[in-house]
PDB file of N, CA and C in Angstrom:
ATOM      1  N   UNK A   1      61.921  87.208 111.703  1.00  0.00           N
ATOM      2  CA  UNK A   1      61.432  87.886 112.901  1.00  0.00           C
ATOM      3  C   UNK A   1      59.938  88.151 112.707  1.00  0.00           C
ATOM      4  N   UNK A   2      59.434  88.001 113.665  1.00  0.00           N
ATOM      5  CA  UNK A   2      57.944  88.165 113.580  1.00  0.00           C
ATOM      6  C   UNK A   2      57.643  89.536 114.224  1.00  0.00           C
ATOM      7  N   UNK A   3      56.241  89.937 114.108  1.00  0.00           N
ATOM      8  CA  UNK A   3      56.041  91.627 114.274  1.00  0.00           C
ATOM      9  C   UNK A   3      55.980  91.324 115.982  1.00  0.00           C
ATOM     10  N   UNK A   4      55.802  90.162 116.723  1.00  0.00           N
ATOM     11  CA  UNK A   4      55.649  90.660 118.208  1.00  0.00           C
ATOM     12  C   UNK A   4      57.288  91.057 118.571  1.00  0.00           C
ATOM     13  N   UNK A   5      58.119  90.391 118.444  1.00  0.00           N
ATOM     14  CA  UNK A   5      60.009  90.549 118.295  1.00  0.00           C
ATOM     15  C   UNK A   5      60.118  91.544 118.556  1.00  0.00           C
ATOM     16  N   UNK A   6      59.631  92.148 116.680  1.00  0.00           N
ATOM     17  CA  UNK A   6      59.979  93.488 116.035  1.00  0.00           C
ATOM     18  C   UNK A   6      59.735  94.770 117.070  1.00  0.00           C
ATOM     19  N   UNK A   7      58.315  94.693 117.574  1.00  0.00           N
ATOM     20  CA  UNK A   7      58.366  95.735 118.724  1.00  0.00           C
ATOM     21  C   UNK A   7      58.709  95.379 119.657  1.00  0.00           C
ATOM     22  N   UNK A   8      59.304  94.316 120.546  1.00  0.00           N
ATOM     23  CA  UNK A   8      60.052  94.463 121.169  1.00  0.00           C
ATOM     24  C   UNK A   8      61.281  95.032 121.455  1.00  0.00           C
ATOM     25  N   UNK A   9      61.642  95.102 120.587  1.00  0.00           N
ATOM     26  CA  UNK A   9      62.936  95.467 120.310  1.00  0.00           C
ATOM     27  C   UNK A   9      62.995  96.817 119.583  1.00  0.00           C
ATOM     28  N   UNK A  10      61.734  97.040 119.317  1.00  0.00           N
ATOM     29  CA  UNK A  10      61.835  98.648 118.524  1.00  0.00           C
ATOM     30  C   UNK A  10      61.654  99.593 120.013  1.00  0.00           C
ATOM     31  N   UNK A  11      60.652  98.750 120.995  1.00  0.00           N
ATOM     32  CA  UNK A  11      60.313  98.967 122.392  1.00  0.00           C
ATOM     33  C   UNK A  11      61.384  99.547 123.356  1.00  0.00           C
ATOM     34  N   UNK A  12      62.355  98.741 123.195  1.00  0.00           N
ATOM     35  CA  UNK A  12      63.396  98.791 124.360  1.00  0.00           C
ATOM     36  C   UNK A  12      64.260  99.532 123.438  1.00  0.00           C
ATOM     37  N   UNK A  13      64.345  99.716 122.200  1.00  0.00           N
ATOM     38  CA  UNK A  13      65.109 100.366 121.856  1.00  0.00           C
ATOM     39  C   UNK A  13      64.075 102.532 121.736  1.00  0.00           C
ATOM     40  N   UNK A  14      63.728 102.171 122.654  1.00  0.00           N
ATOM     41  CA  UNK A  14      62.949 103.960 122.218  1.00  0.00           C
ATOM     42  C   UNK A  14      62.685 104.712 123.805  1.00  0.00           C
ATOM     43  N   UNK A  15      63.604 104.279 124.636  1.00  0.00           N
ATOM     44  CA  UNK A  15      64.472 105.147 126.082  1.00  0.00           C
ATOM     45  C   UNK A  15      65.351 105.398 125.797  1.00  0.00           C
ATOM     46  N   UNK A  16      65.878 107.122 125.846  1.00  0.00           N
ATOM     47  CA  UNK A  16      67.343 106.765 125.668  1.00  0.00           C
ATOM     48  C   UNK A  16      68.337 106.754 126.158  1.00  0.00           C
ATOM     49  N   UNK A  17      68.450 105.940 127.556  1.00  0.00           N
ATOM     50  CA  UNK A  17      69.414 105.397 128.531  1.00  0.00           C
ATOM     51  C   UNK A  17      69.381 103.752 127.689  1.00  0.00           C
ATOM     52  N   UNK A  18      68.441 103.250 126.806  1.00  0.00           N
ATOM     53  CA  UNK A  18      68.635 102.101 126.844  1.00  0.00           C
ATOM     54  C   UNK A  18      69.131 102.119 125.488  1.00  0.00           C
ATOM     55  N   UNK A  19      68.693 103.101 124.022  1.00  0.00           N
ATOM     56  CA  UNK A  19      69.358 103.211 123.255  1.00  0.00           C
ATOM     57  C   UNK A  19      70.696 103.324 123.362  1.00  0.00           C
ATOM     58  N   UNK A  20      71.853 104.556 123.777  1.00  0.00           N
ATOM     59  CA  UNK A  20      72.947 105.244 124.522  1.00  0.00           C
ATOM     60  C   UNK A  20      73.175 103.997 125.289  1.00  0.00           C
ATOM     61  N   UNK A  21      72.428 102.942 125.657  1.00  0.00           N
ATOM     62  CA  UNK A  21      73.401 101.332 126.085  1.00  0.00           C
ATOM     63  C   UNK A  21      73.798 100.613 124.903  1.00  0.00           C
ATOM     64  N   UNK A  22      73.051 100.634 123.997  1.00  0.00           N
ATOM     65  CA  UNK A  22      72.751  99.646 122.924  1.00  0.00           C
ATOM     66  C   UNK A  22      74.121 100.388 122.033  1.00  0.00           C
ATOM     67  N   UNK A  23      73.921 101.580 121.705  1.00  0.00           N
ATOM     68  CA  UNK A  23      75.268 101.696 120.604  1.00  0.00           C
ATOM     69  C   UNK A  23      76.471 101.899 121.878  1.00  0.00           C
ATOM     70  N   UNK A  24      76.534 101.787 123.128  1.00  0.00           N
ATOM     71  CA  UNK A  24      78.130 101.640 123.922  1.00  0.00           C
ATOM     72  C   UNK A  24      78.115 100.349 123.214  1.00  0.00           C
ATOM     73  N   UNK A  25      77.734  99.002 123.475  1.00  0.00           N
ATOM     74  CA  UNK A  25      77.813  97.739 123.389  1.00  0.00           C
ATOM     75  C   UNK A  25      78.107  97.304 122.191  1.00  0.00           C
ATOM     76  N   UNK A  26      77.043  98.243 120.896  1.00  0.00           N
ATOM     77  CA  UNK A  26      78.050  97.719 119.418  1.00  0.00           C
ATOM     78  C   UNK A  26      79.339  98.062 119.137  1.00  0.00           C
ATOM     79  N   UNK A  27      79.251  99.244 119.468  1.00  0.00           N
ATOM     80  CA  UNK A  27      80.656  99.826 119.376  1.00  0.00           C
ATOM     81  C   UNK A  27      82.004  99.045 120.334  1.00  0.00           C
ATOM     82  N   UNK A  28      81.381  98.316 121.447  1.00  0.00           N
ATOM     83  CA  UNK A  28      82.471  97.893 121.981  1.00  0.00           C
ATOM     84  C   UNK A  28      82.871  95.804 121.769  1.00  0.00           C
ATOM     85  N   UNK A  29      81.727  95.660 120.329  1.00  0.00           N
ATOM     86  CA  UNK A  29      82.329  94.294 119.898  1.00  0.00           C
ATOM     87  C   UNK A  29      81.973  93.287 120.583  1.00  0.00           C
ATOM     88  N   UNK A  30      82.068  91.963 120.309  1.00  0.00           N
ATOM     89  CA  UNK A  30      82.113  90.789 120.626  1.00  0.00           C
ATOM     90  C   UNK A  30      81.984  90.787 122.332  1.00  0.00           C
ATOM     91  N   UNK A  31      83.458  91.293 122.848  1.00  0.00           N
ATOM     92  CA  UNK A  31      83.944  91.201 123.823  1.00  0.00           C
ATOM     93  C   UNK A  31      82.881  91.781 125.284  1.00  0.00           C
ATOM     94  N   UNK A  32      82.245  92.708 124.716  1.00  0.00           N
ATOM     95  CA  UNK A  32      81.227  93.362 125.444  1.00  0.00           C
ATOM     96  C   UNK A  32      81.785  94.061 126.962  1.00  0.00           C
ATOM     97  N   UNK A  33      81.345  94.559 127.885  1.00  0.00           N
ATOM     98  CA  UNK A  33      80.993  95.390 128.630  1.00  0.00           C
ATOM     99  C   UNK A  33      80.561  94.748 129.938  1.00  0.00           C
ATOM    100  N   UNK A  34      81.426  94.973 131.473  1.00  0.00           N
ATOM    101  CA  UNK A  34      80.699  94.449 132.440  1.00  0.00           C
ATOM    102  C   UNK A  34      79.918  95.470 132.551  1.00  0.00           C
ATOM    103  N   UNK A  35      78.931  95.098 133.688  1.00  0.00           N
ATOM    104  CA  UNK A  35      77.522  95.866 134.288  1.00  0.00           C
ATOM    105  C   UNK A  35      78.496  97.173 134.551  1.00  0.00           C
ATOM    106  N   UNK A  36      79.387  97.453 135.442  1.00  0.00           N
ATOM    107  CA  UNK A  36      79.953  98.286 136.143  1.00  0.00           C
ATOM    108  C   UNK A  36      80.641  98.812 135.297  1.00  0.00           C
ATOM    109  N   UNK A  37      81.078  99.028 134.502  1.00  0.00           N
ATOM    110  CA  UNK A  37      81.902  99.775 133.357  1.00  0.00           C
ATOM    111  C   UNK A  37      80.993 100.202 132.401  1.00  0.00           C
ATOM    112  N   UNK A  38      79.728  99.871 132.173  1.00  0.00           N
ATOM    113  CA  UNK A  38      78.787 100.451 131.307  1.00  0.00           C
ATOM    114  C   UNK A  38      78.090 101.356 132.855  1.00  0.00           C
ATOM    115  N   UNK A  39      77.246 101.604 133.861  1.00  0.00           N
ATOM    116  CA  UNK A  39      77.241 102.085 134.682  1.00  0.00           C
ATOM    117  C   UNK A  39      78.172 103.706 134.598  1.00  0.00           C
ATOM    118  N   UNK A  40      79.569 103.364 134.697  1.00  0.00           N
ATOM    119  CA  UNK A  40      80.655 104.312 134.736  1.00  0.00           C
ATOM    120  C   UNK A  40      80.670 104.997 133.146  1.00  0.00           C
ATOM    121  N   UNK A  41      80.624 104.722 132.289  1.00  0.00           N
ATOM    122  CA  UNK A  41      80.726 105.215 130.879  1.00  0.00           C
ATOM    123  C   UNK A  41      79.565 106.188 130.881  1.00  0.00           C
ATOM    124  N   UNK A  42      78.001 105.594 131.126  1.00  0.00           N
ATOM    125  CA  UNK A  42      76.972 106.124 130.583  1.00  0.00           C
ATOM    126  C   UNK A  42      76.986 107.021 132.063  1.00  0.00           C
ATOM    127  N   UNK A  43      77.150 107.160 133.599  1.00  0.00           N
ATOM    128  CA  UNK A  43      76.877 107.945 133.915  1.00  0.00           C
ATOM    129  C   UNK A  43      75.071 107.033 134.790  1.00  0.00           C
ATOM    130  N   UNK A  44      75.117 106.052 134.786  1.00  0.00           N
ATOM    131  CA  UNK A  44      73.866 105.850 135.099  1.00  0.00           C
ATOM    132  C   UNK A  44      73.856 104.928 136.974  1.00  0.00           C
ATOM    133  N   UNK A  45      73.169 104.778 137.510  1.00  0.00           N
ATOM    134  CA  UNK A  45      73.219 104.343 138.771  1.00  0.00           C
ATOM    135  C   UNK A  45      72.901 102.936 138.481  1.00  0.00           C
ATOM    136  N   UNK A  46      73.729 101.888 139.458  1.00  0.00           N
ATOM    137  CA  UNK A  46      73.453 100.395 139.370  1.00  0.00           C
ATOM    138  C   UNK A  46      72.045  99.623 139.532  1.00  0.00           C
ATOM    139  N   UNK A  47      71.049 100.220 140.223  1.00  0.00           N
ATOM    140  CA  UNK A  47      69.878 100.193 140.379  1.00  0.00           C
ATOM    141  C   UNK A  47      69.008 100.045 138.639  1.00  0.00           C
ATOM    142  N   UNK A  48      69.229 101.324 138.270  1.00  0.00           N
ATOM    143  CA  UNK A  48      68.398 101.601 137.080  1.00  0.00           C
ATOM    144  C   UNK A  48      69.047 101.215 135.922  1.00  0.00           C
ATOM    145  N   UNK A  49      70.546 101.306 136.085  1.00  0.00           N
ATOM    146  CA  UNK A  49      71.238 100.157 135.001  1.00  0.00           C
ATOM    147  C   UNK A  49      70.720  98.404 134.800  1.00  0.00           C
ATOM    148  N   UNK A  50      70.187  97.492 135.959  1.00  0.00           N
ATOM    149  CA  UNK A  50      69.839  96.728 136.014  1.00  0.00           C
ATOM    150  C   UNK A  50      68.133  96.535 135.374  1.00  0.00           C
ATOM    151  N   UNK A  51      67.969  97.639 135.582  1.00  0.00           N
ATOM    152  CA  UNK A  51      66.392  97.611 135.118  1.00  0.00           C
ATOM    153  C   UNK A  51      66.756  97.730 133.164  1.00  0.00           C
ATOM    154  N   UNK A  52      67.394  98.402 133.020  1.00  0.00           N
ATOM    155  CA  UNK A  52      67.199  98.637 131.406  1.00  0.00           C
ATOM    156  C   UNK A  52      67.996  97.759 130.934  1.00  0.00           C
ATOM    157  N   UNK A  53      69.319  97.410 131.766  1.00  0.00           N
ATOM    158  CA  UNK A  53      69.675  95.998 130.777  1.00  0.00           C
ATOM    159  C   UNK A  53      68.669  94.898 130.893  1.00  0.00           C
ATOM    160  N   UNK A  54      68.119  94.550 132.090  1.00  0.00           N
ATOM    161  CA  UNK A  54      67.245  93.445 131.908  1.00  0.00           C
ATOM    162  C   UNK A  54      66.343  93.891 130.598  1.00  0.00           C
ATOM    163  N   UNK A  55      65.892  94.691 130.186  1.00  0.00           N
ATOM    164  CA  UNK A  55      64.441  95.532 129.395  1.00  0.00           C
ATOM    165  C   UNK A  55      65.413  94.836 127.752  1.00  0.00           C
ATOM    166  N   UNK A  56      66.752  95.144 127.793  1.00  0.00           N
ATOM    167  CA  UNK A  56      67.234  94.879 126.373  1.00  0.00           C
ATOM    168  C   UNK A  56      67.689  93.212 126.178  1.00  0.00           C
ATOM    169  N   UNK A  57      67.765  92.453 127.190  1.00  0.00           N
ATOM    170  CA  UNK A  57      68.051  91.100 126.898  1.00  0.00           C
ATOM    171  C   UNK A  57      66.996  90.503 126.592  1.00  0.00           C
ATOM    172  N   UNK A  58      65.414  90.935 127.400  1.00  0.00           N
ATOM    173  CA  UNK A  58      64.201  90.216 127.414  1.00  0.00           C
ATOM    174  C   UNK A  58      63.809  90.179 125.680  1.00  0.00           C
ATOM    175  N   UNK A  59      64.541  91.777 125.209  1.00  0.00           N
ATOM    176  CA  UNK A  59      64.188  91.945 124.095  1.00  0.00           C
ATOM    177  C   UNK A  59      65.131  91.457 122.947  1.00  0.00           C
ATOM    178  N   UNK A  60      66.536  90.673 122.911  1.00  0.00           N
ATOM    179  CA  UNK A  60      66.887  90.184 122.548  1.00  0.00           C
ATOM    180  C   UNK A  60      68.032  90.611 122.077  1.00  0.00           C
ATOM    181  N   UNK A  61      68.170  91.989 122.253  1.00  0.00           N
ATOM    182  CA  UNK A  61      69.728  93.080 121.605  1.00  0.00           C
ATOM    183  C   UNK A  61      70.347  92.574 121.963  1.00  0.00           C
ATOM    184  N   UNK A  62      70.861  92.357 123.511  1.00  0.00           N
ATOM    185  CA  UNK A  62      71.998  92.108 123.823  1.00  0.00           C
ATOM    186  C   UNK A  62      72.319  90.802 124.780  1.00  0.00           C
ATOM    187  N   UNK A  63      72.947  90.141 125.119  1.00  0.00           N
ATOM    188  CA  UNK A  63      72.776  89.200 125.855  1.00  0.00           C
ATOM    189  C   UNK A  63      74.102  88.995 127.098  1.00  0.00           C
ATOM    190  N   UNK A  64      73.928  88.187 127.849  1.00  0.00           N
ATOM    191  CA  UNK A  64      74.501  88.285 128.964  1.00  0.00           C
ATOM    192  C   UNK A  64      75.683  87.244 129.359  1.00  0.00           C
ATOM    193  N   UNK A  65      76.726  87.138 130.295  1.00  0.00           N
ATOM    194  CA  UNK A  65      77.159  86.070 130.523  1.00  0.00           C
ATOM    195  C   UNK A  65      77.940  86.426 131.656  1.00  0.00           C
ATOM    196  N   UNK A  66      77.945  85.252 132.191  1.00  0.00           N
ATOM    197  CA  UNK A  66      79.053  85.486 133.901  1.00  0.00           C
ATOM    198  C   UNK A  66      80.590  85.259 133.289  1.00  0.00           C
ATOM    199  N   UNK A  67      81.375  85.718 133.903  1.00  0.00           N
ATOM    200  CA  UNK A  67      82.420  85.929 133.728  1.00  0.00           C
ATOM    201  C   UNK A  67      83.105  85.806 135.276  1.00  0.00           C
ATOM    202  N   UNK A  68      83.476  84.737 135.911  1.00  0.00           N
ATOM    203  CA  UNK A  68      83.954  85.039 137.379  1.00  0.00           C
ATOM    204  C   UNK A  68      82.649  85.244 138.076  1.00  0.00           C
ATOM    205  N   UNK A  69      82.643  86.839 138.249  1.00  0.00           N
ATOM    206  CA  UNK A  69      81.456  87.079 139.211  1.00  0.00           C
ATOM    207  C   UNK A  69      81.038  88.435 138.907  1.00  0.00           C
ATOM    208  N   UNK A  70      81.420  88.637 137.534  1.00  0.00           N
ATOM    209  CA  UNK A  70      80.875  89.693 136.602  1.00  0.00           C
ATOM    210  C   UNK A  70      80.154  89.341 135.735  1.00  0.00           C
ATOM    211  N   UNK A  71      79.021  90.337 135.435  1.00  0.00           N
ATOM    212  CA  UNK A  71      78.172  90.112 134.108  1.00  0.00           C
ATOM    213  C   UNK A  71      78.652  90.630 133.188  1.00  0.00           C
ATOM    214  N   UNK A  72      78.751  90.301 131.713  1.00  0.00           N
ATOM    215  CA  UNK A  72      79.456  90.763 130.764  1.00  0.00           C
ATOM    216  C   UNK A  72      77.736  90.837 129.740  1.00  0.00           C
ATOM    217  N   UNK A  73      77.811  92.084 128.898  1.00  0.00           N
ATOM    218  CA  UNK A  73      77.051  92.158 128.551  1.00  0.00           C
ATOM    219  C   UNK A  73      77.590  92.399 127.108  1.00  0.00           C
ATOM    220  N   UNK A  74      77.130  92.059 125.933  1.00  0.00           N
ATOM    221  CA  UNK A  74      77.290  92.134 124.879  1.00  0.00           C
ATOM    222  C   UNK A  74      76.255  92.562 123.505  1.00  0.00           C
ATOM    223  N   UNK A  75      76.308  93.292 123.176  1.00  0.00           N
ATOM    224  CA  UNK A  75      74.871  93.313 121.381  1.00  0.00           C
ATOM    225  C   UNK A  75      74.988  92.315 120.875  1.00  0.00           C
ATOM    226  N   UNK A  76      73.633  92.017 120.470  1.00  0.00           N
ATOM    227  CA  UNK A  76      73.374  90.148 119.611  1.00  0.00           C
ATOM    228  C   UNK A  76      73.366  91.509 118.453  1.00  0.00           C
ATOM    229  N   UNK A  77      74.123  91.190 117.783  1.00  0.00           N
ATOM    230  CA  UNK A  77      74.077  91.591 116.173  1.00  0.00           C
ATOM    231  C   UNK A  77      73.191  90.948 115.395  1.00  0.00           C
ATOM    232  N   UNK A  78      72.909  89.651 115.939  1.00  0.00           N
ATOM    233  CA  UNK A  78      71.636  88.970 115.042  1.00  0.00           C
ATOM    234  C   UNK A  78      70.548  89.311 114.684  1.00  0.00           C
ATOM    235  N   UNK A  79      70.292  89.621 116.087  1.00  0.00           N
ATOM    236  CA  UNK A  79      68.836  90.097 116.355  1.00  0.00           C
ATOM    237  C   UNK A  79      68.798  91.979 115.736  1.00  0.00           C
ATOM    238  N   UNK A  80      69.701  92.078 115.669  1.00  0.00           N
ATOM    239  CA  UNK A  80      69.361  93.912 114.810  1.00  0.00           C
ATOM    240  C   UNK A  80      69.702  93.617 113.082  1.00  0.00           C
ATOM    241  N   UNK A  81      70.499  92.510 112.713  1.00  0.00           N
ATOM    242  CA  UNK A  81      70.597  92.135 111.303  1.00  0.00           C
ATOM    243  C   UNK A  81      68.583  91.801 110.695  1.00  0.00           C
ATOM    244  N   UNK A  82      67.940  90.667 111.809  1.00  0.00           N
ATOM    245  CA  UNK A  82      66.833  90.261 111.646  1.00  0.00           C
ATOM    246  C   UNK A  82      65.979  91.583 111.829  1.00  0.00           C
ATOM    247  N   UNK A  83      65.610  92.598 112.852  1.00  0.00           N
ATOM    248  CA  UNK A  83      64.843  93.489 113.080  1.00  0.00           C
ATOM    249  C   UNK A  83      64.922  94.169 111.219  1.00  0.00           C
ATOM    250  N   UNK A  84      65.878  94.683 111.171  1.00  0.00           N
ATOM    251  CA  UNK A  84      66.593  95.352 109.919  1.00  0.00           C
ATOM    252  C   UNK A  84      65.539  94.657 108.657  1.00  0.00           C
ATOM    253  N   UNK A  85      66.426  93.658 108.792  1.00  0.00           N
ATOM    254  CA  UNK A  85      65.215  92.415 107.523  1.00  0.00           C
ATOM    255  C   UNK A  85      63.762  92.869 107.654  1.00  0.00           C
ATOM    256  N   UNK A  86      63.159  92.374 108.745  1.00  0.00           N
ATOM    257  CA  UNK A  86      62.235  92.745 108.839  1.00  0.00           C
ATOM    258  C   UNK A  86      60.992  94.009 108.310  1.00  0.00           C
ATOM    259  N   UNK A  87      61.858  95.112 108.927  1.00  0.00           N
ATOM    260  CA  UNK A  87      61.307  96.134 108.603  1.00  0.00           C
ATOM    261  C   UNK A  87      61.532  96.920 107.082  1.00  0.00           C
ATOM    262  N   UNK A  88      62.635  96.155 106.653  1.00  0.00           N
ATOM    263  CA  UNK A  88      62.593  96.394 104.851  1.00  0.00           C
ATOM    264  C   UNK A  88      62.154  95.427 104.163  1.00  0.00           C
ATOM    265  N   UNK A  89      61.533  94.487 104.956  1.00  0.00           N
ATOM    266  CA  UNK A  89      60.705  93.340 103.943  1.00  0.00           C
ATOM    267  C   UNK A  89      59.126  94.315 104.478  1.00  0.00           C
ATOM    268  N   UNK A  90      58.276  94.340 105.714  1.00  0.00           N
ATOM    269  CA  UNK A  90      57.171  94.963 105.886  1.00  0.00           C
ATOM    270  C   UNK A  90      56.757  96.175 104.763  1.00  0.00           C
ATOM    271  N   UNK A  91      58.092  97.187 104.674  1.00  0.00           N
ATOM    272  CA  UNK A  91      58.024  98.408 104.394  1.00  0.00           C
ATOM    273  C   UNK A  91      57.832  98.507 103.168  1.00  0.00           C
ATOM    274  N   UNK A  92      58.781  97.454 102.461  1.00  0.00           N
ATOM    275  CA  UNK A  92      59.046  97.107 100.917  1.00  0.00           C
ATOM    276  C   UNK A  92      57.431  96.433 100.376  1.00  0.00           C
ATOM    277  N   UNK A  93      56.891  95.739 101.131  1.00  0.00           N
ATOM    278  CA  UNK A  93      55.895  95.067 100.825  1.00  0.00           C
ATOM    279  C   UNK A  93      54.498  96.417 101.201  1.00  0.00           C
ATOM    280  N   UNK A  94      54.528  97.153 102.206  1.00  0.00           N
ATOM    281  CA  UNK A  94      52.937  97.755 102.309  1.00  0.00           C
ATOM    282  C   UNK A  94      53.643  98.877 100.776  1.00  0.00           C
ATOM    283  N   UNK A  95      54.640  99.805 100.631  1.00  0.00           N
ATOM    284  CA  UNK A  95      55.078 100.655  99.776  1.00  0.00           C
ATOM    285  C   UNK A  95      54.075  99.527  98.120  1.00  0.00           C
ATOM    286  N   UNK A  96      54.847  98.232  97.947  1.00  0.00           N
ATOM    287  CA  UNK A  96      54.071  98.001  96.646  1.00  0.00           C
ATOM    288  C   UNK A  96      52.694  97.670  96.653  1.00  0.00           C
ATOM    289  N   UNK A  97      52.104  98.090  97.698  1.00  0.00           N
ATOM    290  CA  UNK A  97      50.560  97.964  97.928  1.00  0.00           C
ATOM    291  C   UNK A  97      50.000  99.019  97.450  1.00  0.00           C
TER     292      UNK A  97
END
């Protein structure tokens, strides 16, 4: 992961309607979450739900897929395994400086 990624994703992860999305979605696995059932869980309106999931796919957490004529939204575990890397390779490296 490179440092532009890294704040991306440190970015979208530092609202916390979009954090409070991000751990519904790990916690709910593979299988992930339509738009409307994350909406109903968190308490948030379909309008501004659309704005912050778009904010976390651009950034790479979580990603999307049609299902019928539902969006199913899911956490890329990848991309928080890589952020992770990242910031204990940066941290590890300025610390032995």
């Amino acid at each position: 992961m490179d440092e532009a990624r890294a704040l991306a994703a440190l970015g979208a992860l530092s609202q916390t309607t979009r954090l409070q999305l991000y751990r519904l979605l790990v916690g709910c696995g593979p299988a992930g979450l339509s738009a409307g059932n994350i909406a109903e869980r968190l308490g948030v309106v379909p309008s501004s739900l659309s704005f912050h999931l778009q904010n976390l796919v651009n950034a790479g957490l979580i990603t999307q897929r049609r299902t019928g004529r539902m969006m199913i939204y899911a956490a890329a575990y990848q991309t928080m395994t890589e952020l992770l890397a990242y910031l204990s390779e940066t941290c590890v490296a300025a610390a032995a400086e």
